[in-house]
C-alpha atoms as a PDB file:
ATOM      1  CA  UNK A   1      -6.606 -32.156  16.840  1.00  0.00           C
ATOM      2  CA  UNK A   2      -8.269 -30.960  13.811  1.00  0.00           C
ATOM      3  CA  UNK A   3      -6.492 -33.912  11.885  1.00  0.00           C
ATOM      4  CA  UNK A   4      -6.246 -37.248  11.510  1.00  0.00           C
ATOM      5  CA  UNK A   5      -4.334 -40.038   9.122  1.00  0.00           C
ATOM      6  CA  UNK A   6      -6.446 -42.290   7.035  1.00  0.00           C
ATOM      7  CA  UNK A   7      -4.474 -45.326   5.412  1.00  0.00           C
ATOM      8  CA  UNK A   8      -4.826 -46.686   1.796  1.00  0.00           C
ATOM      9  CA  UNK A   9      -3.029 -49.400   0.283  1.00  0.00           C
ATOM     10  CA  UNK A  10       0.115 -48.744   2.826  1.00  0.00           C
ATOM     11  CA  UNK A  11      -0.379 -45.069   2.130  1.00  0.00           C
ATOM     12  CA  UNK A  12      -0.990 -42.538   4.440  1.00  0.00           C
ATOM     13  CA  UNK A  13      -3.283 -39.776   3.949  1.00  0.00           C
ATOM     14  CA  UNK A  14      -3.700 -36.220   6.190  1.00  0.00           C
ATOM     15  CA  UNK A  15      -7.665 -36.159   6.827  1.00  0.00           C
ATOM     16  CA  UNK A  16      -8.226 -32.367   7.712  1.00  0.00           C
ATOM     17  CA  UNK A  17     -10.901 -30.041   8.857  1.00  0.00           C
ATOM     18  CA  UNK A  18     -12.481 -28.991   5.656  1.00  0.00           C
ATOM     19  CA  UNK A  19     -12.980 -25.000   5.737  1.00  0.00           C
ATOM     20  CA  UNK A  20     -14.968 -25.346   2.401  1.00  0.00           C
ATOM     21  CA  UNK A  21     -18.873 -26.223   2.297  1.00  0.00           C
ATOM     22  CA  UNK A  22     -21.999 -25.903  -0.238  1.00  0.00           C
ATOM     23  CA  UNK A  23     -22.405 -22.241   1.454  1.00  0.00           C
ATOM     24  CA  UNK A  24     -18.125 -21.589   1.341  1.00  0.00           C
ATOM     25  CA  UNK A  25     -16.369 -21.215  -1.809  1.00  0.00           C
ATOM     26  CA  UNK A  26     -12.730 -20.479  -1.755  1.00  0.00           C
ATOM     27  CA  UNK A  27     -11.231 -18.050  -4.561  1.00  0.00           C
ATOM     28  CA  UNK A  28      -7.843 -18.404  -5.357  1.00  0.00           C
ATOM     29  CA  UNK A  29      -5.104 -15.681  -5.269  1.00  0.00           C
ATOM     30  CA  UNK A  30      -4.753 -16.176  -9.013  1.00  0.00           C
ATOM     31  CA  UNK A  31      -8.582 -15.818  -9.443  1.00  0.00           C
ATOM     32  CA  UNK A  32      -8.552 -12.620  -6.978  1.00  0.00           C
ATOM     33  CA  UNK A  33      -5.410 -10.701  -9.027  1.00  0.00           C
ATOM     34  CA  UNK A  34      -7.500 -11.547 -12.569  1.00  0.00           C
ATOM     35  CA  UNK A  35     -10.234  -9.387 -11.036  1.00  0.00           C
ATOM     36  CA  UNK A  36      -8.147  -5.706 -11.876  1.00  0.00           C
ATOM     37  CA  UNK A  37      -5.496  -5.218 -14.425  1.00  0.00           C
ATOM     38  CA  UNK A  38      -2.450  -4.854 -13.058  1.00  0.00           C
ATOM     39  CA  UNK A  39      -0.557  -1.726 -12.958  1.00  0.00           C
ATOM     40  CA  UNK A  40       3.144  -0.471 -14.634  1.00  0.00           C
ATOM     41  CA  UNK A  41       6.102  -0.921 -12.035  1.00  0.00           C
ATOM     42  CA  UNK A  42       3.620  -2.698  -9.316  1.00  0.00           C
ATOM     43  CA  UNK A  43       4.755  -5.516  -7.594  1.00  0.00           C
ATOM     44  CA  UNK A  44       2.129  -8.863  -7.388  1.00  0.00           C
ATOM     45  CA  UNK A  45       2.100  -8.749  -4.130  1.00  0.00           C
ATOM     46  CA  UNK A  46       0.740  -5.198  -3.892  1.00  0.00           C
ATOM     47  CA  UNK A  47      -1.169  -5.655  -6.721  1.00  0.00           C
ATOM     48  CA  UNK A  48      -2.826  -8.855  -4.657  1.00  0.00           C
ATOM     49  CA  UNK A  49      -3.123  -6.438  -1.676  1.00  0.00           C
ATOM     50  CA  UNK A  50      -4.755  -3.854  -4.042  1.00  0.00           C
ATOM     51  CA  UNK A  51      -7.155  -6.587  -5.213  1.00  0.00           C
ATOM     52  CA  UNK A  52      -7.761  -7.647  -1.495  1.00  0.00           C
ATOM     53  CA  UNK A  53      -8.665  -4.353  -0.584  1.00  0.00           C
ATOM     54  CA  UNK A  54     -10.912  -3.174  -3.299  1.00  0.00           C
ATOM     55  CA  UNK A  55     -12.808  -6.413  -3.271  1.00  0.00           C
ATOM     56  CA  UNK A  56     -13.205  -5.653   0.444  1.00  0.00           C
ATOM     57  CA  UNK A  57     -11.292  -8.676   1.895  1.00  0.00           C
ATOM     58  CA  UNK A  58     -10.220  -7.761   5.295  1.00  0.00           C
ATOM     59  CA  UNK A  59      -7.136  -8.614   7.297  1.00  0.00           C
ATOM     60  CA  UNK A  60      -4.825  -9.809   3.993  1.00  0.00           C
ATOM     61  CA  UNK A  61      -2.050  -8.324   5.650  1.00  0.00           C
ATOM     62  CA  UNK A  62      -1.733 -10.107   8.824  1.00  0.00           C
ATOM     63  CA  UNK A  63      -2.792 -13.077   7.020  1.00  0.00           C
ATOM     64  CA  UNK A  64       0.081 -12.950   4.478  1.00  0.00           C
ATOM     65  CA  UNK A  65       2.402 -11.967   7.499  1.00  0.00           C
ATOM     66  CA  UNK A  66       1.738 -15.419   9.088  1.00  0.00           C
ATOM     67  CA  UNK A  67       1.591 -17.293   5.539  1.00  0.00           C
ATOM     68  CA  UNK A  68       5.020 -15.619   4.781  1.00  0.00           C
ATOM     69  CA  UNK A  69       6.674 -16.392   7.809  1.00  0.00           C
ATOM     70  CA  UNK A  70       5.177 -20.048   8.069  1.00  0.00           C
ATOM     71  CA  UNK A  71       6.268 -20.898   4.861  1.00  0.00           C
ATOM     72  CA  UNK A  72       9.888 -19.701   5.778  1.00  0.00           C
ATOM     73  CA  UNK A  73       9.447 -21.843   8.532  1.00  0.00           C
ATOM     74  CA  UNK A  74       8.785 -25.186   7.378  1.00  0.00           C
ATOM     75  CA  UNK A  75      10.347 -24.099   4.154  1.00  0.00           C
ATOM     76  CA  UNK A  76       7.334 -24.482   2.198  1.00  0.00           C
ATOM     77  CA  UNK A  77       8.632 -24.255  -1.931  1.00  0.00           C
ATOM     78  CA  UNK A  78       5.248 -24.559  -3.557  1.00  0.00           C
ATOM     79  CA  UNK A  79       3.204 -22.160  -2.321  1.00  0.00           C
ATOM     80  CA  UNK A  80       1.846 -20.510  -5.772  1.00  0.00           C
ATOM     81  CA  UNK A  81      -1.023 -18.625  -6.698  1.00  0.00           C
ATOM     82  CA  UNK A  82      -4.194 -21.522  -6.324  1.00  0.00           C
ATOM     83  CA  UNK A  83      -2.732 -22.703  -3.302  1.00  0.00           C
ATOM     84  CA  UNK A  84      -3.730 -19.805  -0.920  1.00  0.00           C
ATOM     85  CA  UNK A  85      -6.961 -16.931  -1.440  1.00  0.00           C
ATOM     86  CA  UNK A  86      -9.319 -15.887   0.307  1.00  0.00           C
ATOM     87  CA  UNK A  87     -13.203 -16.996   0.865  1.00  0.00           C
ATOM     88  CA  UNK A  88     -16.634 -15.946   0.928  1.00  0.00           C
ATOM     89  CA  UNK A  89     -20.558 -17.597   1.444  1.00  0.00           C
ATOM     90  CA  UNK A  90     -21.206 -18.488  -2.049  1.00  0.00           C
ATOM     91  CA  UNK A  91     -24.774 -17.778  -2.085  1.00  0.00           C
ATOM     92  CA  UNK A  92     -24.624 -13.547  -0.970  1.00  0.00           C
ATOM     93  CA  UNK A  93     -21.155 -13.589  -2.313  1.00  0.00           C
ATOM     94  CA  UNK A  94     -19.864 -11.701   1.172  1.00  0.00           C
ATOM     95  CA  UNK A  95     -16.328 -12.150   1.956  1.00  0.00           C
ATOM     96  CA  UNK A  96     -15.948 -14.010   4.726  1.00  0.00           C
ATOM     97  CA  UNK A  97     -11.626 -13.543   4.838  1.00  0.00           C
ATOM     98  CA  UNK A  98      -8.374 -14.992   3.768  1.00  0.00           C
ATOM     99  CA  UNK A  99      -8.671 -18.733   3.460  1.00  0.00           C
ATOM    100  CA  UNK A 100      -6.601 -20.984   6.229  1.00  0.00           C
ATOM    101  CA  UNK A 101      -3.324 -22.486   4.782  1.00  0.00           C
ATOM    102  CA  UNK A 102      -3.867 -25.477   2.838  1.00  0.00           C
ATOM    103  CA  UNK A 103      -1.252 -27.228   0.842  1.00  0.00           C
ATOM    104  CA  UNK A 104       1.921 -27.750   2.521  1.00  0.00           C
ATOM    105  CA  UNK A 105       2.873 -30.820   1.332  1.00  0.00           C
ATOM    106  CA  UNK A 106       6.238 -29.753  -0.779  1.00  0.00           C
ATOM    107  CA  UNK A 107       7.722 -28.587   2.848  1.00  0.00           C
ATOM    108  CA  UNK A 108      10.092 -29.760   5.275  1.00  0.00           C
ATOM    109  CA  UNK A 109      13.007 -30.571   2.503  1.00  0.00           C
ATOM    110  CA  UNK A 110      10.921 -33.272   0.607  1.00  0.00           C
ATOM    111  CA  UNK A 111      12.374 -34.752  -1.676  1.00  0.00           C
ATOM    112  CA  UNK A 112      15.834 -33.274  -0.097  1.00  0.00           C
ATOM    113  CA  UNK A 113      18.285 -35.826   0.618  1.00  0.00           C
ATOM    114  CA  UNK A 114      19.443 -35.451   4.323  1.00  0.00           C
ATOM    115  CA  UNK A 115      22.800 -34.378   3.634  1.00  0.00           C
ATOM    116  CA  UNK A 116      21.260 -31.674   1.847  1.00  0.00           C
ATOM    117  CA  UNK A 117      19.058 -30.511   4.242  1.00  0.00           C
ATOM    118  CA  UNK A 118      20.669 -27.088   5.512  1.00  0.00           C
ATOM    119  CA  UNK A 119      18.048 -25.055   7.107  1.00  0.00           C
ATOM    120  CA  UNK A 120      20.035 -22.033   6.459  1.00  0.00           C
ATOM    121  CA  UNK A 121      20.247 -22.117   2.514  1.00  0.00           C
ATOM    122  CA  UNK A 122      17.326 -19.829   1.178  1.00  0.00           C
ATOM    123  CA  UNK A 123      14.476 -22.374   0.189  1.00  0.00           C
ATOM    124  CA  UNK A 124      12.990 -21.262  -3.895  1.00  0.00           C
ATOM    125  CA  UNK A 125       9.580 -20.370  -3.422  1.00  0.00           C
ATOM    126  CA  UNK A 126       6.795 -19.778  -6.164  1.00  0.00           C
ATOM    127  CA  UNK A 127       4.808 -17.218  -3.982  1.00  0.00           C
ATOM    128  CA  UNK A 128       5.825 -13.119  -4.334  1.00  0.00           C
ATOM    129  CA  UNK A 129       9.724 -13.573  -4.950  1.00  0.00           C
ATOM    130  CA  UNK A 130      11.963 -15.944  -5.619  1.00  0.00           C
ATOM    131  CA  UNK A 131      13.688 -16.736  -2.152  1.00  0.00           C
ATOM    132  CA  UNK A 132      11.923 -17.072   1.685  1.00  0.00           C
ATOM    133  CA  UNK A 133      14.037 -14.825   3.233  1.00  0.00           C
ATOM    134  CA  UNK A 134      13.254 -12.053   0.345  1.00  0.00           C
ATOM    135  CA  UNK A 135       9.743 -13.162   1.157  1.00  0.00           C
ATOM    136  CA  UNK A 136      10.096 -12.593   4.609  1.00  0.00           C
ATOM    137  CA  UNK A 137      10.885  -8.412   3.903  1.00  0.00           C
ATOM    138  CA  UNK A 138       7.366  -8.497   2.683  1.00  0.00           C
ATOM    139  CA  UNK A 139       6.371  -8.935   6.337  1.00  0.00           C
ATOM    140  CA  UNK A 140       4.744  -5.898   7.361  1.00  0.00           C
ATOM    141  CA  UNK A 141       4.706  -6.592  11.399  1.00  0.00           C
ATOM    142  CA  UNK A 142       6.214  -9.562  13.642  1.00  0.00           C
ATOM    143  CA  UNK A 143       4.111  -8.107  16.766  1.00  0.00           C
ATOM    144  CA  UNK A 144       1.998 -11.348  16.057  1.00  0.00           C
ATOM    145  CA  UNK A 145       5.084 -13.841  16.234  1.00  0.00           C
ATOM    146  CA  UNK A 146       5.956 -14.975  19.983  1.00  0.00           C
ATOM    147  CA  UNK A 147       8.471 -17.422  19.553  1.00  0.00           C
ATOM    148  CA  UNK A 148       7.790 -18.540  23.284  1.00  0.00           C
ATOM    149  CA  UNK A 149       4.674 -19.975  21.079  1.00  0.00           C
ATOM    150  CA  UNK A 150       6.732 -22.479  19.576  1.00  0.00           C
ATOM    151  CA  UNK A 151       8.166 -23.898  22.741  1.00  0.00           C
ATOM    152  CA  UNK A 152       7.978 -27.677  22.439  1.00  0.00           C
ATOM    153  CA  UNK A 153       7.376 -27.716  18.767  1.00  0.00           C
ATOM    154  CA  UNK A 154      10.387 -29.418  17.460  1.00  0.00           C
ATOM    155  CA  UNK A 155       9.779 -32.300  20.504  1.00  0.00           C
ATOM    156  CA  UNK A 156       6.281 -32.822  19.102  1.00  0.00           C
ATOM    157  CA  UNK A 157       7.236 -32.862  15.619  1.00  0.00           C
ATOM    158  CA  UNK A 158      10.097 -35.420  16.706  1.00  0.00           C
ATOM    159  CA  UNK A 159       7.609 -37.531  18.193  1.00  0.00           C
ATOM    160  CA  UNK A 160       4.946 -37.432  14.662  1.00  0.00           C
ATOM    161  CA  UNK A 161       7.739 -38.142  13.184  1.00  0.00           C
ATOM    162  CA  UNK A 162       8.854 -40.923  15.332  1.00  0.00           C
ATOM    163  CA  UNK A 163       5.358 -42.829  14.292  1.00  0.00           C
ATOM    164  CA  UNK A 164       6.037 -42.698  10.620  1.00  0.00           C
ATOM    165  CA  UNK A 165       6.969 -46.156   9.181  1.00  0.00           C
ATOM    166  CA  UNK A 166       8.311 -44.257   5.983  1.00  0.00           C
ATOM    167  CA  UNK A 167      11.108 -41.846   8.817  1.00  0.00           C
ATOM    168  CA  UNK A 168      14.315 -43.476   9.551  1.00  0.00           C
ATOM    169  CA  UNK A 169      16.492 -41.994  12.944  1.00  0.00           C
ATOM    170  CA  UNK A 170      18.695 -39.837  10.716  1.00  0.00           C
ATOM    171  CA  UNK A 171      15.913 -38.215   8.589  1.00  0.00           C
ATOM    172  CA  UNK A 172      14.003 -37.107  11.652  1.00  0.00           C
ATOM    173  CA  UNK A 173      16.794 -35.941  13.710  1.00  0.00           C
ATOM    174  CA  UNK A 174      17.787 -34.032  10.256  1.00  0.00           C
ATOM    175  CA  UNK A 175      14.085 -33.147  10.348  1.00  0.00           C
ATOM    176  CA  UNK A 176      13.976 -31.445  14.117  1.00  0.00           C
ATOM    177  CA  UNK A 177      17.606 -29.846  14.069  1.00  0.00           C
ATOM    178  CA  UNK A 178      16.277 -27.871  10.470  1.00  0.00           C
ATOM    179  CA  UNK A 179      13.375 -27.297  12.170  1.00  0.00           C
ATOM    180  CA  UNK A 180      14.783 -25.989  15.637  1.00  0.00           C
ATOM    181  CA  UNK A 181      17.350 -23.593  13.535  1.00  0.00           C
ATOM    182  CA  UNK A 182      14.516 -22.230  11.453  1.00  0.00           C
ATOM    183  CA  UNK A 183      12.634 -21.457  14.512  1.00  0.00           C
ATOM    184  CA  UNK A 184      15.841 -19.855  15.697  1.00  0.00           C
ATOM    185  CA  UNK A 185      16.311 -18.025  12.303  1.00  0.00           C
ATOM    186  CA  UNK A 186      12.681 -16.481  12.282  1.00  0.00           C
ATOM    187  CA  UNK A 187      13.058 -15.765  16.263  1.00  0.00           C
ATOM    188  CA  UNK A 188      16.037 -13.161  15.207  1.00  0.00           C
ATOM    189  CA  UNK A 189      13.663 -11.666  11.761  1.00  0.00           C
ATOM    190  CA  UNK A 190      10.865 -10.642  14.000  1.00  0.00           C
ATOM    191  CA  UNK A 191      13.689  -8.376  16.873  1.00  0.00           C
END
């Protein structure tokens, strides 16, 4: 795994790959749509692409087609503007690509008590509109998504769970039925 948990004071702490170095520099979204004025009657998300595109980052598209569909997913409601960009060698200034997905933290119905957690309400997001499933039109091509991919998932994620000191029984089976039922949900978007 590209992870691991570090423990402070009682605390745990996701230790992850770092995709950033002295020679990487990650520019936000919000840094990337300052670069051109934005246009009457265009959206921000095709005023990001726009950006994307004449800055000469390549594959935004497929990247926000997996960030969009991800986030519906583990119904991710805080993925804003300095949470996802694109980056490039800081010394020639080259764009390398879109950035991996960092930031998930406000996912999975945190902060949701469990009789509360209905996987099919729409989950508020801060991204390109208001609502994941409005978020999820935005995706321009499922051919990617093989939900065959995600066989297992919901068993592994029951058994991470499982570890936690801070996840009683009814949380995590909460946890893996919202879970399974998303998977289900974004199995029938991408038909």
């Amino acid at each position: 795994m590209d992870y691991d948990i570090l423990w402070e004071d009682n605390l745990p702490y996701s230790v992850c790959l770092d995709f950033i170095g002295s020679d990487i520099e990650l520019v936000s979204a919000f840094q990337i749509c300052e670069t051109i004025p934005m246009k009457d009657g265009v959206d921000l998300y095709n005023h990001y692409l726009g950006c994307c595109d004449k800055l000469g980052v390549l594959d935004v598209n497929i990247s926000l087609d997996r960030m969009l569909a991800f986030d519906y997913l583990i119904s991710n409601s805080d993925r804003h503007f300095g949470n996802f960009g694109a980056v490039r060698n800081a010394e020639t200034l080259e764009w390398i690509g879109p950035a991996s997905l960092f930031d998930n933290g406000t996912s999975l119905w945190c902060g949701t008590v469990n009789a509360f957690i209905n996987p099919e309400t729409d989950t508020e997001n801060a991204t390109f509109r208001k609502k994941h499933m409005e978020q999820l039109e935005l995706v321009s091509s499922f051919d990617w998504f093989k939900p065959s991919m995600l066989n297992g998932i919901v068993d592994e994620f029951d058994v991470l769970l499982e570890n936690s000191p801070y996840m009683d029984e009814e949380r995590r089976n909460f946890l893996c039925c919202a879970l399974q039922k998303r998977i289900e949900l974004l199995s029938g978007c991408s038909k």
